[in-house]
Protein backbone atom coordinates (compact mmCIF):
# COMPACT_ATOMS: atom_id res chain seq x y z
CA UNK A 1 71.38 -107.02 143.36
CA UNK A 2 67.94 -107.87 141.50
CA UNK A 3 65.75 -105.07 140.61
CA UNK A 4 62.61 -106.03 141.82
CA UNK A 5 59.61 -105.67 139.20
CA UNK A 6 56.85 -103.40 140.15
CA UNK A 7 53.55 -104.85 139.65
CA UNK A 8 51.76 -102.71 136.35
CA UNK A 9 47.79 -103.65 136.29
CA UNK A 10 47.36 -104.08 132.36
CA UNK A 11 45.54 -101.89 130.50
CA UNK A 12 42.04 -102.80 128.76
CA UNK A 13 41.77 -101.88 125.42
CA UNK A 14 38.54 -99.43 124.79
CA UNK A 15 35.53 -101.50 123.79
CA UNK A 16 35.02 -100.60 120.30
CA UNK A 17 31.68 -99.53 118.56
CA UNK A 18 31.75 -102.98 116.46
CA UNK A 19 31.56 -104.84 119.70
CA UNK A 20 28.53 -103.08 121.07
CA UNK A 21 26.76 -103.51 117.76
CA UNK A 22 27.34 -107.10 117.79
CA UNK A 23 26.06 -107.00 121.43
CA UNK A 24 22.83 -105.35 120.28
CA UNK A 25 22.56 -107.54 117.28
CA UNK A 26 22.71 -110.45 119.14
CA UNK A 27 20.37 -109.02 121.86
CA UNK A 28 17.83 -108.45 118.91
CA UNK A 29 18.17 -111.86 117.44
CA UNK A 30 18.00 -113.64 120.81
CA UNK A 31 14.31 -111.83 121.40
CA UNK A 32 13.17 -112.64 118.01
CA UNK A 33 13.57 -116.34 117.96
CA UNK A 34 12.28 -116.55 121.45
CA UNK A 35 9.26 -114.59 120.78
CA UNK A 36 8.63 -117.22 118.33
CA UNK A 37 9.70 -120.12 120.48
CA UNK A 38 6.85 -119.02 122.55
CA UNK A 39 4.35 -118.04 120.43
CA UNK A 40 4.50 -121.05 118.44
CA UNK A 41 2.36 -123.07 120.44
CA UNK A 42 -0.28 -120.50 121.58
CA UNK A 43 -0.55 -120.25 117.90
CA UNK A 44 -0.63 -123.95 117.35
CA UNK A 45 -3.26 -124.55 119.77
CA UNK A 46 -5.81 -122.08 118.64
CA UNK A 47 -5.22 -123.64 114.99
CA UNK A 48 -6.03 -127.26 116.78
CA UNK A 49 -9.21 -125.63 118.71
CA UNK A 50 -10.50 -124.05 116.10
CA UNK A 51 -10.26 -126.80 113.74
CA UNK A 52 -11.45 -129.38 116.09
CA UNK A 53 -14.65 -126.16 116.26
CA UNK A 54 -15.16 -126.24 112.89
CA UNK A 55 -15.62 -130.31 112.76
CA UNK A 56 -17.77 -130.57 115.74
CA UNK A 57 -20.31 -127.73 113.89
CA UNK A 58 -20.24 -130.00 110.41
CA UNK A 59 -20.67 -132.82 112.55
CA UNK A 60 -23.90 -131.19 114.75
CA UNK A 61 -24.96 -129.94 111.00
CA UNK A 62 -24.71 -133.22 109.08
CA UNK A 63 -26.25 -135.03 111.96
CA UNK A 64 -29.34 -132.33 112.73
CA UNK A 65 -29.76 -132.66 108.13
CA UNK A 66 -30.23 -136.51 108.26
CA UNK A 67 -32.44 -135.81 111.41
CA UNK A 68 -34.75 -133.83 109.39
CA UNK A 69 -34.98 -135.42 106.41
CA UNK A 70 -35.90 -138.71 108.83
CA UNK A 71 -38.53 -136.86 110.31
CA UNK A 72 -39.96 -135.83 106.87
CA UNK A 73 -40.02 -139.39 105.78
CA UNK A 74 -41.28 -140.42 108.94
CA UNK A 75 -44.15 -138.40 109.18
CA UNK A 76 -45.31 -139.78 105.51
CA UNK A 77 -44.88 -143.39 106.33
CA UNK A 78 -46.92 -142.47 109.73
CA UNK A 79 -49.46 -140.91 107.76
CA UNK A 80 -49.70 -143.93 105.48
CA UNK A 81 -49.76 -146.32 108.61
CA UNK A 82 -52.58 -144.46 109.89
CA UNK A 83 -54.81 -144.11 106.52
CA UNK A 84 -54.34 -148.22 105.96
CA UNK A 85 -55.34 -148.34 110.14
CA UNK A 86 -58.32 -146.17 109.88
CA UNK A 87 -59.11 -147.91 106.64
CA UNK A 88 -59.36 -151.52 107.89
């Protein structure tokens, strides 16, 4: 007659030190890059407001300059208009 086989249930090996390690390593790495991933564009978008800041105030600055120097002009020919007026 056949001897029947009994069943065994195998045996895991222990889960070395190395393997946690690489667990953790990978754990670490995993965070860092998507910290970055998502940081990135917060990042990217303050650079874009502030920029797009900084060319609105030289715009407003350049524009209030010629301003001025219109209205210091102006006021001479004005004065001018109104001395040849006055002297007619």
């Amino acid at each position: 007659m056949e001897r029947r086989r009994r069943y065994k249930p195998s045996r895991h090996r222990k889960t070395g030190f190395k393997t946690y390690l690489l667990i953790f390593l990978l754990c670490g790495v995993a965070a860092v890059v998507l910290d970055f991933l998502f940081g990135v564009p917060d990042k990217a978008k303050q650079f874009a407001e502030d920029s797009f800041n900084a060319v609105v105030r030289n715009a407003v600055c350049t524009e209030v300059t010629a301003a001025a120097k219109n209205a210091q002009g102006g006021a001479g020919i004005a004065k001018t208009q109104a001395a040849a007026a006055a002297g007619r």
